[in-house]
Protein backbone atom coordinates (compact mmCIF):
# COMPACT_ATOMS: atom_id res chain seq x y z
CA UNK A 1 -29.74 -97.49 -15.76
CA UNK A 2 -29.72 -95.86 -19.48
CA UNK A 3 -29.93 -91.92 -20.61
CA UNK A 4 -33.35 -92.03 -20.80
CA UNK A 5 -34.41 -93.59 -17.51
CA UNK A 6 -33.16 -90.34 -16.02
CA UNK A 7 -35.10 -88.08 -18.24
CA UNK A 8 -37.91 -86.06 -16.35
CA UNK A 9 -39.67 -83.55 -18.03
CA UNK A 10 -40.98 -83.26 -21.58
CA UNK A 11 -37.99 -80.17 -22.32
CA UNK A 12 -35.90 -82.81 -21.97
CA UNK A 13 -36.84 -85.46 -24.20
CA UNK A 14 -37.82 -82.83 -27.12
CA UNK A 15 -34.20 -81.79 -27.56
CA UNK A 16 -32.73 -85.03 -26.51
CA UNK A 17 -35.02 -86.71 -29.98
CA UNK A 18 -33.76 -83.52 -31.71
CA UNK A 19 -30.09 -84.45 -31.10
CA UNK A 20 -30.90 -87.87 -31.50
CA UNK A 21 -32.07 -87.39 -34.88
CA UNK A 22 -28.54 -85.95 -36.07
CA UNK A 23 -26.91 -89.36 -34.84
CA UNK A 24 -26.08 -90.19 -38.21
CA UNK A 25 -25.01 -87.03 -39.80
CA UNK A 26 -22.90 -86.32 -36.69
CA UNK A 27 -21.37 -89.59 -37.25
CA UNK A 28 -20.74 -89.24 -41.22
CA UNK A 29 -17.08 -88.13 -40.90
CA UNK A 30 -16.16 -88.88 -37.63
CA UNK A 31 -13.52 -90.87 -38.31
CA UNK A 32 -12.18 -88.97 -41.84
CA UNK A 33 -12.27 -86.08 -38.89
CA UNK A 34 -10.25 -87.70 -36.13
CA UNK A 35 -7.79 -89.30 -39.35
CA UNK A 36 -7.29 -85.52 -40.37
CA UNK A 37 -7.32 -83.53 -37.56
CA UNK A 38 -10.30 -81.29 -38.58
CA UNK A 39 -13.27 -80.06 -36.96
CA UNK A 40 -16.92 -80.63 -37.41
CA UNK A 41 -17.96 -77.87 -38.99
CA UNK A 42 -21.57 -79.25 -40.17
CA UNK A 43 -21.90 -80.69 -36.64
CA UNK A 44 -21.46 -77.43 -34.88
CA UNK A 45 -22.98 -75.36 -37.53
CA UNK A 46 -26.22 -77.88 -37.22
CA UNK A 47 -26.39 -77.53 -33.75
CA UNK A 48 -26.50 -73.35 -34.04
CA UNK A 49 -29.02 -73.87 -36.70
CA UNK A 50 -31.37 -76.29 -34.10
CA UNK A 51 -30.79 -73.04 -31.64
CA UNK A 52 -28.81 -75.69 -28.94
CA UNK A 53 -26.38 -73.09 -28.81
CA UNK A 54 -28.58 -70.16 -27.33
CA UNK A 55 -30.36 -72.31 -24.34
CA UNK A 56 -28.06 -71.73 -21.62
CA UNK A 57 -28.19 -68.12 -22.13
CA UNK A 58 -31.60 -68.37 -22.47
CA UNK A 59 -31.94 -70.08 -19.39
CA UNK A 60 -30.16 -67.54 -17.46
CA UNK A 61 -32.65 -64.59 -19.19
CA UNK A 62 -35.84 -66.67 -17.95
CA UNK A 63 -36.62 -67.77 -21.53
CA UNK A 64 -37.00 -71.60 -21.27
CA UNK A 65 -37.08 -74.14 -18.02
CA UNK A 66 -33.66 -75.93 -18.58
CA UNK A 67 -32.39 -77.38 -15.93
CA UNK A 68 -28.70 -78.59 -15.34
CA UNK A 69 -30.36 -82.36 -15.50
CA UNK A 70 -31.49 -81.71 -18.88
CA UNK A 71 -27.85 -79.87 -19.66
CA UNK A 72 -26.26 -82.80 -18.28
CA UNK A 73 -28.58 -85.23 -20.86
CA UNK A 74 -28.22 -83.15 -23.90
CA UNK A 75 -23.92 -82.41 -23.96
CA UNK A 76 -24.05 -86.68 -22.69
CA UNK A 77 -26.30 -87.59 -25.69
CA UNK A 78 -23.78 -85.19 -28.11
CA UNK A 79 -20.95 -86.84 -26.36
CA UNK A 80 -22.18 -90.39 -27.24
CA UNK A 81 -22.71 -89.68 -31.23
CA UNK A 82 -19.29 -87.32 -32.34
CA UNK A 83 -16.98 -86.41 -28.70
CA UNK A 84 -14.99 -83.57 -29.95
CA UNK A 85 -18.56 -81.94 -31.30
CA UNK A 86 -19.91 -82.63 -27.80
CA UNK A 87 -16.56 -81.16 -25.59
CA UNK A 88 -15.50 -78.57 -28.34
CA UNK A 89 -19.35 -77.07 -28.40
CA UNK A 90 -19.51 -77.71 -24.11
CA UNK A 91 -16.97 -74.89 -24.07
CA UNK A 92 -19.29 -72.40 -25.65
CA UNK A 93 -22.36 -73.49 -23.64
CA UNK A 94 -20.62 -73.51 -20.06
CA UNK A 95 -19.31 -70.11 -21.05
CA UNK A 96 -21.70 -68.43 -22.14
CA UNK A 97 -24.29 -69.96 -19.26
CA UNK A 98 -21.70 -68.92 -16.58
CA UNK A 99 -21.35 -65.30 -17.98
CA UNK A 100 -25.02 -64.77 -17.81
CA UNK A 101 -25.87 -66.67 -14.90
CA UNK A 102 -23.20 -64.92 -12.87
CA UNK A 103 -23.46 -61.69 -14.71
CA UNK A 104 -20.01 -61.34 -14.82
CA UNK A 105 -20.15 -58.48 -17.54
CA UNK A 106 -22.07 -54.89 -17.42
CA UNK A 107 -25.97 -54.35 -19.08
CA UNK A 108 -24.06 -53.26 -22.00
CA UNK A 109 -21.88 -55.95 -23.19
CA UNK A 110 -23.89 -58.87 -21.44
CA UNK A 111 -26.66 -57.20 -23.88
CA UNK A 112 -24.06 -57.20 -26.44
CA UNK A 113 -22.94 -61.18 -26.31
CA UNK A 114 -26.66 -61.83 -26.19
CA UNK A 115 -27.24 -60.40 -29.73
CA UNK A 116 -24.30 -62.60 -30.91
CA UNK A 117 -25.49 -65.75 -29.70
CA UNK A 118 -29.13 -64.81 -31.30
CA UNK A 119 -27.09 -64.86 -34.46
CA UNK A 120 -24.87 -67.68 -34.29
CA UNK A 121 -21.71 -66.45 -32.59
CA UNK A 122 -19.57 -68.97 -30.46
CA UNK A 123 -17.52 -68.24 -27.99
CA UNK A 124 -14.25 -69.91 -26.10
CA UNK A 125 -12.10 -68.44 -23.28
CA UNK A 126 -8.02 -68.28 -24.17
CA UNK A 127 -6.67 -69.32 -20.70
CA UNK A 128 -3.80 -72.07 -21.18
CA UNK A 129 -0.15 -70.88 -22.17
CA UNK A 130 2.94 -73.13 -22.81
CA UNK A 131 4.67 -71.27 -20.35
CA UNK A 132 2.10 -71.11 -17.19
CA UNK A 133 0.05 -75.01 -17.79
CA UNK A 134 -3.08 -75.04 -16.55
CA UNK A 135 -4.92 -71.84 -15.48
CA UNK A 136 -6.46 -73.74 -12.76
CA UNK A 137 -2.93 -73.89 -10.94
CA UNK A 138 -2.53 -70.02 -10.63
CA UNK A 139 -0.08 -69.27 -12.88
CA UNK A 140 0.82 -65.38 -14.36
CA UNK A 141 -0.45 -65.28 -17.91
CA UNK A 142 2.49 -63.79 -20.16
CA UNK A 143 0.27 -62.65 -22.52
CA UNK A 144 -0.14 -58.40 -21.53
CA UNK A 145 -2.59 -56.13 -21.88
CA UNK A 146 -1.61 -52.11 -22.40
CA UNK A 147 -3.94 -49.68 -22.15
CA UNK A 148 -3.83 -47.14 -25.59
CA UNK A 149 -5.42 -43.80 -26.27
CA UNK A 150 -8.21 -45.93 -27.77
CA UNK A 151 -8.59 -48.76 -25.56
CA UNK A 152 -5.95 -52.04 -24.79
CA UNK A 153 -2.85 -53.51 -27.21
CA UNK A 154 -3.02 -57.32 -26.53
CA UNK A 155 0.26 -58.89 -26.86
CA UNK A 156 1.08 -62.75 -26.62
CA UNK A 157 0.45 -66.52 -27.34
CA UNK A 158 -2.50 -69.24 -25.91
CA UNK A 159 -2.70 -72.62 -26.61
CA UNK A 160 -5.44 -75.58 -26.66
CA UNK A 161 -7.75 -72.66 -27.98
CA UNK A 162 -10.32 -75.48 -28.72
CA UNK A 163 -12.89 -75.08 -31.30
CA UNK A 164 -10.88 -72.17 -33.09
CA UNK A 165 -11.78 -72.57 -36.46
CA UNK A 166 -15.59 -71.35 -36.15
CA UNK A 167 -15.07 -69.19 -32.75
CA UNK A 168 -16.63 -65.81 -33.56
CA UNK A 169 -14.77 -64.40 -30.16
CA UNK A 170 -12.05 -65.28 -27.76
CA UNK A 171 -11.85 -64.54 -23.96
CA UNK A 172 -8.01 -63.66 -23.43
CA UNK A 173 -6.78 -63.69 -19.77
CA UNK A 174 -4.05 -61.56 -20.21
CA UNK A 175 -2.09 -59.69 -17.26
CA UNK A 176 -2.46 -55.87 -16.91
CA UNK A 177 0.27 -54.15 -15.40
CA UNK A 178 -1.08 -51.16 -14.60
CA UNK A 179 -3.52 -52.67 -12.69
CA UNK A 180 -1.39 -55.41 -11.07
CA UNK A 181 -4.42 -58.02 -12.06
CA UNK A 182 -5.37 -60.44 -14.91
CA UNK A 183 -7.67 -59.09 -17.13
CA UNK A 184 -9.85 -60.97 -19.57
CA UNK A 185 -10.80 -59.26 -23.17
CA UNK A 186 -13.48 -60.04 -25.53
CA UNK A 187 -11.20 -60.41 -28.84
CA UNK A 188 -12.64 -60.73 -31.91
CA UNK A 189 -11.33 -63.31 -34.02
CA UNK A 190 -11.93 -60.75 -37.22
CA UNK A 191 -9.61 -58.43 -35.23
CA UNK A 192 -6.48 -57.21 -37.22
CA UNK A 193 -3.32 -59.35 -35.34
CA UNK A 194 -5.28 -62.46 -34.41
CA UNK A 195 -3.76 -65.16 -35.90
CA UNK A 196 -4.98 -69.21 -35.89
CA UNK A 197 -1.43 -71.13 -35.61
CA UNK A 198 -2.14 -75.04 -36.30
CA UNK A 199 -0.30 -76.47 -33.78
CA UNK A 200 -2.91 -79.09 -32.85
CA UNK A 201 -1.62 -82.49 -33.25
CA UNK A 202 -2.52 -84.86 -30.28
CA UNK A 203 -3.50 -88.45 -29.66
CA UNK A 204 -6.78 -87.73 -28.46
CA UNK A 205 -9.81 -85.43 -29.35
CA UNK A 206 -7.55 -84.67 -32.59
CA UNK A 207 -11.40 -83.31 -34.31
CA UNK A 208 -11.30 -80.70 -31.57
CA UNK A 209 -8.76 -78.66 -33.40
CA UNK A 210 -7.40 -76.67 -30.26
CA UNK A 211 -4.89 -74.37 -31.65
CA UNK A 212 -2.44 -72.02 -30.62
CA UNK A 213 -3.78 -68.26 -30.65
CA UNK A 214 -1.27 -65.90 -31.41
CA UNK A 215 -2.27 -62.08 -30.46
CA UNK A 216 -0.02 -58.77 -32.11
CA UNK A 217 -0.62 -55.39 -31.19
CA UNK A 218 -4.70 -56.88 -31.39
CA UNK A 219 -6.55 -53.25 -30.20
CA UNK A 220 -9.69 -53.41 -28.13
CA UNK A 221 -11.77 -50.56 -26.92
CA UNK A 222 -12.08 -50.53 -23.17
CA UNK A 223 -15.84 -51.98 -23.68
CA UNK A 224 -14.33 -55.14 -24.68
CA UNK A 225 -12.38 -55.59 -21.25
CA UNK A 226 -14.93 -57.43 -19.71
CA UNK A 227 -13.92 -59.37 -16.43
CA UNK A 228 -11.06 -58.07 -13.91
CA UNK A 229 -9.91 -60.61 -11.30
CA UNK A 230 -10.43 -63.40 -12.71
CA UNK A 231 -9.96 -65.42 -8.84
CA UNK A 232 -13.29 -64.56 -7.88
CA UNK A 233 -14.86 -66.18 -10.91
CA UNK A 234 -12.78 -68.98 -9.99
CA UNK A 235 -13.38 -69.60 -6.70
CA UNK A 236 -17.60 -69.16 -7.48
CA UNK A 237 -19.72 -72.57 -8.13
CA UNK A 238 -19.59 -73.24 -11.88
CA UNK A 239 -22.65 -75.41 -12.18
CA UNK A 240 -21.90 -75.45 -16.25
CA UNK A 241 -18.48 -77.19 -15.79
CA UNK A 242 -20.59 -80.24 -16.09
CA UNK A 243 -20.15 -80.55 -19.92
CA UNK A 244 -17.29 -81.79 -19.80
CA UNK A 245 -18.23 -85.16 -17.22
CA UNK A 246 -21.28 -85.40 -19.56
CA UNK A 247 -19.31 -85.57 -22.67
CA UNK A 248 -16.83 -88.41 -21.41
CA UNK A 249 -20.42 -89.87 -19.93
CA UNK A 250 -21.33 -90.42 -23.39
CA UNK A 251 -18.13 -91.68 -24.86
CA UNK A 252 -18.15 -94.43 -22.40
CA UNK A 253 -21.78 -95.19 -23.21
CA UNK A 254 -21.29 -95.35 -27.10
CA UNK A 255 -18.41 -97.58 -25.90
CA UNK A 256 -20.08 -100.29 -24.55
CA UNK A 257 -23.15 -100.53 -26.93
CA UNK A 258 -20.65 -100.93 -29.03
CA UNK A 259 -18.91 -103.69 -27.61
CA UNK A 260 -22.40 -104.96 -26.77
CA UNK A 261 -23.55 -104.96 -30.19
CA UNK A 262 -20.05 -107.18 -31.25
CA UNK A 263 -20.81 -109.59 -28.26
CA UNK A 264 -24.61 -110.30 -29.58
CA UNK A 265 -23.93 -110.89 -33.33
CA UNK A 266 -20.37 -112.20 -33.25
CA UNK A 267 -20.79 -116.07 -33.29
CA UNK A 268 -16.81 -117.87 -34.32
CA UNK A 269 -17.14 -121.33 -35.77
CA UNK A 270 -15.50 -122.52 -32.41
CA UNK A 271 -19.07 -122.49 -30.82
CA UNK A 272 -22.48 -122.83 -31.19
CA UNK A 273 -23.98 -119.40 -29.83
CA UNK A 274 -22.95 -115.67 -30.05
CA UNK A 275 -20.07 -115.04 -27.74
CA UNK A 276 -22.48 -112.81 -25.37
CA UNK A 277 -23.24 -115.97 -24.00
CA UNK A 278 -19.92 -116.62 -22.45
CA UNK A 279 -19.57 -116.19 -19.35
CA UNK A 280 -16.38 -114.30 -19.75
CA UNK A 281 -18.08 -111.73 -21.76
CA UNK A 282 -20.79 -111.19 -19.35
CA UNK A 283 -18.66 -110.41 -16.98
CA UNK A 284 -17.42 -107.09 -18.80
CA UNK A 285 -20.92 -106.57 -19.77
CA UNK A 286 -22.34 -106.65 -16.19
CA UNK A 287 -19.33 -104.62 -14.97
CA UNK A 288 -19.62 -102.06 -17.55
CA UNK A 289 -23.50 -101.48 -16.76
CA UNK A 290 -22.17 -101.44 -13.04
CA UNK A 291 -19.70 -98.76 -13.85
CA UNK A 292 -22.10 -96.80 -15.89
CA UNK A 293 -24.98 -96.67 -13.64
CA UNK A 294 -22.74 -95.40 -10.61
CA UNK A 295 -21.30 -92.14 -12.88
CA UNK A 296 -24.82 -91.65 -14.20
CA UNK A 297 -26.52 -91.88 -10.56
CA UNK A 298 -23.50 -89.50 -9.34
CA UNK A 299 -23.38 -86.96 -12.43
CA UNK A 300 -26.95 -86.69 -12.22
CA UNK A 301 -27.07 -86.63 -8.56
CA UNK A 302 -25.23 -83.35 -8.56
CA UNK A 303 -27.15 -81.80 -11.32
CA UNK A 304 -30.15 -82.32 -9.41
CA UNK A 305 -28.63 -80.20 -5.94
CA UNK A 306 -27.54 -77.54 -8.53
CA UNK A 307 -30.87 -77.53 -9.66
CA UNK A 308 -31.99 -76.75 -5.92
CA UNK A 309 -31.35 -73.34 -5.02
CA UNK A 310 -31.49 -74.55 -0.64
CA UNK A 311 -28.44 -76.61 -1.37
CA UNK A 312 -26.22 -76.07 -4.46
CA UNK A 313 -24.06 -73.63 -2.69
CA UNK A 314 -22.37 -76.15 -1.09
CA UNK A 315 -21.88 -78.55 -3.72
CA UNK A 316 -18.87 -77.39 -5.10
CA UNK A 317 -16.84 -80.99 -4.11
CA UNK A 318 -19.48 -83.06 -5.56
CA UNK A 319 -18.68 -81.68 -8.85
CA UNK A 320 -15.29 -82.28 -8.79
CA UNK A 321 -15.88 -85.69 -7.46
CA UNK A 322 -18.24 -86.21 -10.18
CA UNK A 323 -15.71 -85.31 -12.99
CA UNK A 324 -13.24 -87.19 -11.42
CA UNK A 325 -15.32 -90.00 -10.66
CA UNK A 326 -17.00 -90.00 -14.50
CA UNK A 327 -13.71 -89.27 -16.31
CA UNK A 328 -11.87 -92.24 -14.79
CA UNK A 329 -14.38 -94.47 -14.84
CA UNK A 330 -15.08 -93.54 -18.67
CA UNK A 331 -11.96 -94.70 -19.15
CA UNK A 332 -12.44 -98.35 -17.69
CA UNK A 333 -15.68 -98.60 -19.69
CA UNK A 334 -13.74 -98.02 -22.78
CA UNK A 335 -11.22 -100.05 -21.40
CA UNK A 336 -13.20 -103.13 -20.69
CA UNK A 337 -15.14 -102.89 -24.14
CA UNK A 338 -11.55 -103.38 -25.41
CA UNK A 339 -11.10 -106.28 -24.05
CA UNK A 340 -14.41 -107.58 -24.72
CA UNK A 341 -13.53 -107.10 -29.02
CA UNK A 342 -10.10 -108.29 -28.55
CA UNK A 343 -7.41 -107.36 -31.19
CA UNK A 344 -9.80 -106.25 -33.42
CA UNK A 345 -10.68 -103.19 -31.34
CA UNK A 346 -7.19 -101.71 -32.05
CA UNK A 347 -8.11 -101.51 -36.28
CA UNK A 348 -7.92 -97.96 -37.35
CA UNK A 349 -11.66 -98.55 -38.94
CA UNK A 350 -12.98 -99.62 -35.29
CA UNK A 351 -14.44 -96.70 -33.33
CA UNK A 352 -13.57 -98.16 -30.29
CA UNK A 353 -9.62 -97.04 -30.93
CA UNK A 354 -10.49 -93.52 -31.34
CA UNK A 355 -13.21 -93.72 -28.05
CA UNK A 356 -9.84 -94.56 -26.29
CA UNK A 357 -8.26 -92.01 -27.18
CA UNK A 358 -10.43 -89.59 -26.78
CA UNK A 359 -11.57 -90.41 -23.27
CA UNK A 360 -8.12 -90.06 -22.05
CA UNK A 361 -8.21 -86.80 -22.65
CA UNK A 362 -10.75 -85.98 -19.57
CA UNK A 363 -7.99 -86.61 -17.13
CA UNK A 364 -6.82 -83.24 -18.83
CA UNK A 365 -9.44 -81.34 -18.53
CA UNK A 366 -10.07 -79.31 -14.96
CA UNK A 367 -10.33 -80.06 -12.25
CA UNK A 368 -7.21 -82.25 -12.43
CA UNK A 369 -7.40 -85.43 -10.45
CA UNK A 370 -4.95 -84.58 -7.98
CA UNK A 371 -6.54 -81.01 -6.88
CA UNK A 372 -9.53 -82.80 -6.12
CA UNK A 373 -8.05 -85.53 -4.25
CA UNK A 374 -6.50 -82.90 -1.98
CA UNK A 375 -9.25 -80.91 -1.60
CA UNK A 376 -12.01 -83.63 -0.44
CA UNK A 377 -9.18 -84.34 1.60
CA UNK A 378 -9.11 -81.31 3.53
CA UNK A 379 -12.87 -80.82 3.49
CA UNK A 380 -12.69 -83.87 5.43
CA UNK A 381 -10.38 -82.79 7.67
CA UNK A 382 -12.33 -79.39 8.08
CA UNK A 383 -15.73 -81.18 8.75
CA UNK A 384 -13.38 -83.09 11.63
CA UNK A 385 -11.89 -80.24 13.32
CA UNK A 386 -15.58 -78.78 13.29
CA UNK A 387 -16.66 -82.07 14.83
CA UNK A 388 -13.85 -82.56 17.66
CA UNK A 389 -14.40 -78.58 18.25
């Protein structure tokens, strides 16, 4: 079943034939960007232009109907034309929807960020250091945050800061010792002692440009400290988090028309018909459509309980199933399309090689398989021990 077939409302299909119509342009310099290691600019800056960047926190202010179904569509349709414009620009959208939805921050500063948006900013948090891995696995942030006679000094070092050329702000988790607590800041990147280190230089999403951050002696005023135990934002449903399925959704897609496309016009003098006839071929064909249709049905299955207010809080396995579920099987799409091209998938000028790539990147993105194995594991065993009384 394709994109569209899950489309439901006319919302939806406006800004998925907006998006649509930038196929090309987002496309230009996709490879010259991947080659180099630099970021879309003109995709990004297009997309704040079009006003994609404002919906979710319109959304949470009552100002248009989107739904996480028609979230899901639009960052899967990005995804599917440039992927390191479709996970870099996720970031900012999950963000900023989860820090209005929740209203994490005060009147004040939510009122603040709100502005910003209105006028192009973009927004990233600053979680990951070298020292601590993944933020997801609990670890004491070594960057520090000491309160001043005029606010908070931020001292210390982030890294796969993603999208850090054209962030307007960063949200630095940084650990306050006065308060025995992680903090997180609202830094400008204009602020005196932020500093851009490029560091990034990876095998996949290398367009994404996700720096180091380097923060000296950056001052604050207390305003900008925004969110205090950061736990409890972590533990809540983050119905947003869904970008980053939908992205790999769409890498996988643009995958296999691709491959598709070779298998209907690719005819070698050995035989008489185009080698989609083969029954070979069909065979990663059909089982490409087979893998696509079950991470659609599944992705947009849990979009549709988030959507439902009765049942989304209780969802919160689902979505990690459904990353897990989409990322992996993104990658046996891409896999399979491979296979389908032969040898001539692996040439530098064949998008396929750099769809590889990139997908393997989801498997670093949270949640990480393994935390989601265990946990569906011991929901089971909770719903048993319920069961058995």
């Amino acid at each position: 079943m394709s994109k569209k077939m899950m489309m439901t409302n006319e919302f939806q299909r406006e800004w998925v034939e907006r998006l649509e119509a930038q196929t090309e342009a987002f496309k230009e310099h996709r490879a010259e960007n991947d080659r180099n290691s630099s970021f879309p600019k003109r995709n990004v800056a297009q997309l704040v232009e079009m006003g994609y960047t404002r919906l979710p926190m319109e959304k949470a202010l009552g100002e248009n109907d989107m739904t996480m179904r028609d979230f899901v569509s639009f960052q899967e349709t990005i995804g599917a034309m440039d992927s390191a414009t479709a996970l870099s620009i996720g970031w900012h959208q999950g963000i900023s929807g989860e820090i209005f939805d929740k209203k994490l921050w005060n009147d004040e500063m939510t009122q603040f960020l709100a502005d910003e948006i209105r006028n192009g900013a973009l927004i990233n948090r600053a979680l990951s250091e070298a020292a601590t891995g993944s933020p997801t696995r609990g670890g004491k942030p070594g960057t520090v945050a000491v309160r001043t006679d005029n606010g908070w000094k931020i001292d210390g070092r982030k890294s796969f800061t993603t999208m850090s050329p054209v962030l307007t702000y960063f949200l630095v988790s940084a650990w306050v010792e006065e308060e025995q607590q992680i903090g997180t800041f609202l830094v400008p990147k204009a602020a005196e002692g932020v500093t851009v280190i490029e560091t990034w230089d990876m095998l996949g999403m290398r367009a994404s440009e996700s720096h180091d951050l380097l923060l000296e002696n950056v001052e604050v005023s207390d305003a900008y400290y925004v969110e205090r135990d950061p736990k409890s934002r972590n533990d809540a449903l983050n119905p947003w988090s869904l970008h980053i399925p939908a992205c790999y959704l769409g890498i996988a897609q643009a995958a296999r028309d691709e491959a598709l496309r070779f298998a209907v016009t690719y005819q070698p003098n050995s035989i008489n018909t185009p080698i989609c006839e083969l029954p070979n071929v069909q065979q990663h064909i059909g089982q490409m459509d087979i893998e696509l249709m079950q991470m659609r049905h599944l992705l947009y299955g849990v979009a549709d309980i988030l959507d439902d207010d009765a049942r989304k809080e209780n969802v919160t396995t689902e979505m990690a199933v459904a990353k897990y579920t989409v990322t992996n099987g993104a990658l046996s799409v891409v896999d399979r399309a491979m296979r389908l091209v032969g040898a001539r998938s692996l040439q530098m000028s064949n998008p396929l090689q750099q769809m590889y790539r990139d997908v393997r990147a989801g498997l670093h993105n949270p949640p990480m398989d393994d935390m989601t194995i265990a946990n569906t594991a011991k929901a089971a065993i909770a719903e048993m021990k319920d069961i058995l009384g």
